[in-house]
Protein backbone atom coordinates (compact mmCIF):
# COMPACT_ATOMS: atom_id res chain seq x y z
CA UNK A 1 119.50 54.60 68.59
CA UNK A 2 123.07 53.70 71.02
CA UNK A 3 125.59 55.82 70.98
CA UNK A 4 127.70 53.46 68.62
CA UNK A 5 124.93 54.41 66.30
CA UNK A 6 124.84 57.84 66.63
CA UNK A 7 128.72 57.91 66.28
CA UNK A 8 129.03 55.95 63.36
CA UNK A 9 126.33 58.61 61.75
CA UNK A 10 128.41 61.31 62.75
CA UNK A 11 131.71 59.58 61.00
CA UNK A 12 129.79 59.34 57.69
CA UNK A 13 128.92 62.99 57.79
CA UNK A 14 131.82 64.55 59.10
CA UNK A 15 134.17 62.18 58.66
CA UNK A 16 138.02 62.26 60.70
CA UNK A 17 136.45 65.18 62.68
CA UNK A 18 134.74 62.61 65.22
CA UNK A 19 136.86 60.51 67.07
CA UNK A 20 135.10 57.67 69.15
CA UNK A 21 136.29 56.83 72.73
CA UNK A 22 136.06 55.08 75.84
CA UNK A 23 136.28 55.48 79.15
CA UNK A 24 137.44 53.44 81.82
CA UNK A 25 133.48 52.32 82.88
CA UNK A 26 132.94 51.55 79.44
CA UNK A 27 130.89 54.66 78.69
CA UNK A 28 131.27 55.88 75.18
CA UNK A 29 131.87 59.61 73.72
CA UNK A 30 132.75 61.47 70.36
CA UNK A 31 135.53 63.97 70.02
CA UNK A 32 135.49 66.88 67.46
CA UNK A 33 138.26 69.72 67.29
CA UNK A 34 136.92 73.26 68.41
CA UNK A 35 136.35 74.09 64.42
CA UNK A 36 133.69 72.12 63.75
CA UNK A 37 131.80 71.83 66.86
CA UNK A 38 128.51 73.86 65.70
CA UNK A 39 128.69 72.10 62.60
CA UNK A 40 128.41 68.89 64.43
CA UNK A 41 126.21 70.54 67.00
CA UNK A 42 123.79 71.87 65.07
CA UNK A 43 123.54 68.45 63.00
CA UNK A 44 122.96 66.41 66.57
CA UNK A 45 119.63 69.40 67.24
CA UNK A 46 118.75 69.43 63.79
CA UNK A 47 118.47 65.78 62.42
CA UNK A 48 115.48 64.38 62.30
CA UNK A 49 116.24 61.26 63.98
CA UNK A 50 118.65 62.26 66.06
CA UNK A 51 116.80 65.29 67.40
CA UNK A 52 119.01 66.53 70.63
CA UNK A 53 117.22 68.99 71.87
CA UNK A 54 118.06 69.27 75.23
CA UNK A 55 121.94 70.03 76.46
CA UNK A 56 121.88 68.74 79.85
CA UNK A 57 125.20 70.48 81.08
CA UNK A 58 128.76 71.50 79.61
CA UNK A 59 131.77 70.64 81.71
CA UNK A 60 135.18 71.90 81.98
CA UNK A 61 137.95 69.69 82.95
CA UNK A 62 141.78 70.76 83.34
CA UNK A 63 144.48 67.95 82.24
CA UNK A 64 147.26 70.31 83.71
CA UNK A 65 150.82 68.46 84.07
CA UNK A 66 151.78 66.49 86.95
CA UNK A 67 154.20 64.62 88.51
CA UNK A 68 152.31 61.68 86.72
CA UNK A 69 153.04 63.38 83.19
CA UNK A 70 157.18 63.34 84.32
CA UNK A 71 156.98 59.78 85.26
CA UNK A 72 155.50 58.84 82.02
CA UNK A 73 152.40 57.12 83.33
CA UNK A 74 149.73 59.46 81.01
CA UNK A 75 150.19 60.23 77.48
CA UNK A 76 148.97 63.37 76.82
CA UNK A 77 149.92 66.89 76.75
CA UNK A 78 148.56 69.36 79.29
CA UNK A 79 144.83 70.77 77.96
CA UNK A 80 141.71 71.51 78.83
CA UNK A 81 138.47 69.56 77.38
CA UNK A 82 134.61 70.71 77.11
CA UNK A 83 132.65 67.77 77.64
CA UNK A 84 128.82 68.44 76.68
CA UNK A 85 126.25 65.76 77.56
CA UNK A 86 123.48 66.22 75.13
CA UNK A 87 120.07 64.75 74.75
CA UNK A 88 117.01 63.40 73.06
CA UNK A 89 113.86 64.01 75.03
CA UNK A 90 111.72 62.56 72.38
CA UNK A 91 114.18 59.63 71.34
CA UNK A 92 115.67 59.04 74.65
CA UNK A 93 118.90 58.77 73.30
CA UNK A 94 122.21 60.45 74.99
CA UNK A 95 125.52 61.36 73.75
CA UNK A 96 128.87 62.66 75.30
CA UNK A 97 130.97 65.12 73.00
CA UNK A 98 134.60 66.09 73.91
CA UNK A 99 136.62 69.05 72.28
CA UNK A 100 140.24 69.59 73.28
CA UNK A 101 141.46 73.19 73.96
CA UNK A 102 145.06 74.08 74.48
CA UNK A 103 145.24 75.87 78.29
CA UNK A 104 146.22 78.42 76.55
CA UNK A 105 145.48 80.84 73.14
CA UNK A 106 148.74 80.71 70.98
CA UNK A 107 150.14 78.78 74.13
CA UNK A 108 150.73 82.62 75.68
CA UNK A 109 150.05 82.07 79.34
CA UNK A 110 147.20 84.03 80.70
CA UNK A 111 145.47 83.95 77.17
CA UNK A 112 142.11 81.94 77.32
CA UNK A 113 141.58 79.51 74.78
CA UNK A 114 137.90 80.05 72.62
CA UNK A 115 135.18 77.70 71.89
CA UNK A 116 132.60 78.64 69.76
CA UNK A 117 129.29 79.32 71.57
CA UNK A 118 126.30 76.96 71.45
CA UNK A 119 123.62 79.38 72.96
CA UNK A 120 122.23 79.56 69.77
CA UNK A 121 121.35 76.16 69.67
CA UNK A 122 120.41 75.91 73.14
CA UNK A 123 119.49 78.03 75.25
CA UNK A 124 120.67 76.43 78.72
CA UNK A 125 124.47 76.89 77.24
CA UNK A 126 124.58 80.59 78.25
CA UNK A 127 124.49 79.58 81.63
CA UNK A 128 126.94 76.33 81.29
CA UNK A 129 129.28 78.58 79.41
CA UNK A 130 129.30 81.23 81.72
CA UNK A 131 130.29 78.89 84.26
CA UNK A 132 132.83 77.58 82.12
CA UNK A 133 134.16 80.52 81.79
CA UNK A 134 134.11 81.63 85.14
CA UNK A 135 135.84 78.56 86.78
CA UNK A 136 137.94 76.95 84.04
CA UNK A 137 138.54 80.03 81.53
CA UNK A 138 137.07 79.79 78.34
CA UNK A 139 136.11 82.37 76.46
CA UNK A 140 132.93 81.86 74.01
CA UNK A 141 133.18 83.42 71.07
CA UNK A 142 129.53 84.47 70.17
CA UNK A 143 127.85 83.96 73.38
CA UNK A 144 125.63 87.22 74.09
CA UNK A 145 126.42 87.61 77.44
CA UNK A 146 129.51 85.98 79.47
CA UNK A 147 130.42 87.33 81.75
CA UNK A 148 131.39 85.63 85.42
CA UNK A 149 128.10 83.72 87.06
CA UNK A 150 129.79 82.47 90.18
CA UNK A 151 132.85 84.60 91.43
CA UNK A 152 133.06 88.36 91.73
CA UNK A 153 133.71 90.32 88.39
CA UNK A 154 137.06 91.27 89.68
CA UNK A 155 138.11 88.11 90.93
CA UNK A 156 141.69 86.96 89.32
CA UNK A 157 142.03 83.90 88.06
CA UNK A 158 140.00 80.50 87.37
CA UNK A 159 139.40 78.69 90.29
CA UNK A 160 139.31 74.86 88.80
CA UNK A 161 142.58 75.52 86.81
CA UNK A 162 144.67 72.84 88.53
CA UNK A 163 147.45 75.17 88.56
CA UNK A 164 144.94 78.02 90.44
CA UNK A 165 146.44 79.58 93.22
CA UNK A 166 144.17 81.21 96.10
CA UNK A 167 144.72 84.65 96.82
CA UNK A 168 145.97 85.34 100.32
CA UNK A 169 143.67 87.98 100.60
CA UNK A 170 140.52 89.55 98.79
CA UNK A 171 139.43 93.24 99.12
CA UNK A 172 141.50 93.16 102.40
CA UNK A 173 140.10 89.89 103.53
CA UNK A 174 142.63 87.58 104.72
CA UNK A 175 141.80 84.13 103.66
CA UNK A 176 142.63 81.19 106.10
């Protein structure tokens, strides 16, 4: 099955909450808003002919404002997306799902947006989402143990934020 195909099944069954899209080399992806992500999640794992099994990494990407944004060559508003690339090991089949996340809760700077975890369905998401967490900031909901995976506990801030400052110094450590 293409990814059309598997797109086109997700439409039927969940109708306006899966947006199809294309990038700029022509690769194809599926959107679905933070709310129904392990409904659609768990129907990608649990189908019998669609059988993703394996979720080969979770992504966090930052579309902060820019210069770019002023000049009015992007249309879109600053957010963050979660881009999971999920797979069939028995069907050999692939499939990229987006959600979009505001940068922040209730738009209240400093407030990380949630995602609903997907350890449950797979098991290599507590790592990707601690990661997530860790370097883009968000927090999710359900996950059993997140916590930071690359950067000290104490460390402030979220390092692939666009807008992420570097501290000048770190338990008395001056930076370069």
């Amino acid at each position: 099955m293409n990814t059309e195909q598997i797109i086109e099944r997700l439409q039927q069954r969940f109708g306006d909450a899966i947006v199809a899209g294309h990038g700029p080399a022509g690769d194809t992806w599926a959107a679905t808003p933070v709310d129904a992500l392990l409904d659609v999640c768990r129907y990608l794992r649990d189908e019998p002919d669609l059988g993703m099994d394996f979720l080969n990494c979770i992504s966090g990407v930052d579309y902060c404002a820019s210069a770019d944004r002023k000049t009015g060559k992007v249309d879109w508003e600053p957010h963050l997306e979660l881009v999971y690339h999920l797979m069939s090991l028995c069907y050999k089949h692939r499939l990229t799902l987006k959600v979009l996340l505001p940068r922040w809760k209730d738009d209240q700077e400093g407030e990380l947006p949630e995602a609903p975890s997907v350890a449950g369905l797979w098991r290599t998401a507590e790592w990707h989402e601690r990661e997530v967490f860790d370097l883009c900031g968000v927090r999710f909901t359900g996950h059993p143990d997140l916590r930071r995976i690359l950067c000290p506990e104490d460390w402030v801030g979220y390092p692939l934020r666009k807008d992420y400052e570097m501290p000048q110094q770190y338990h008395n450590i001056r930076g370069q």
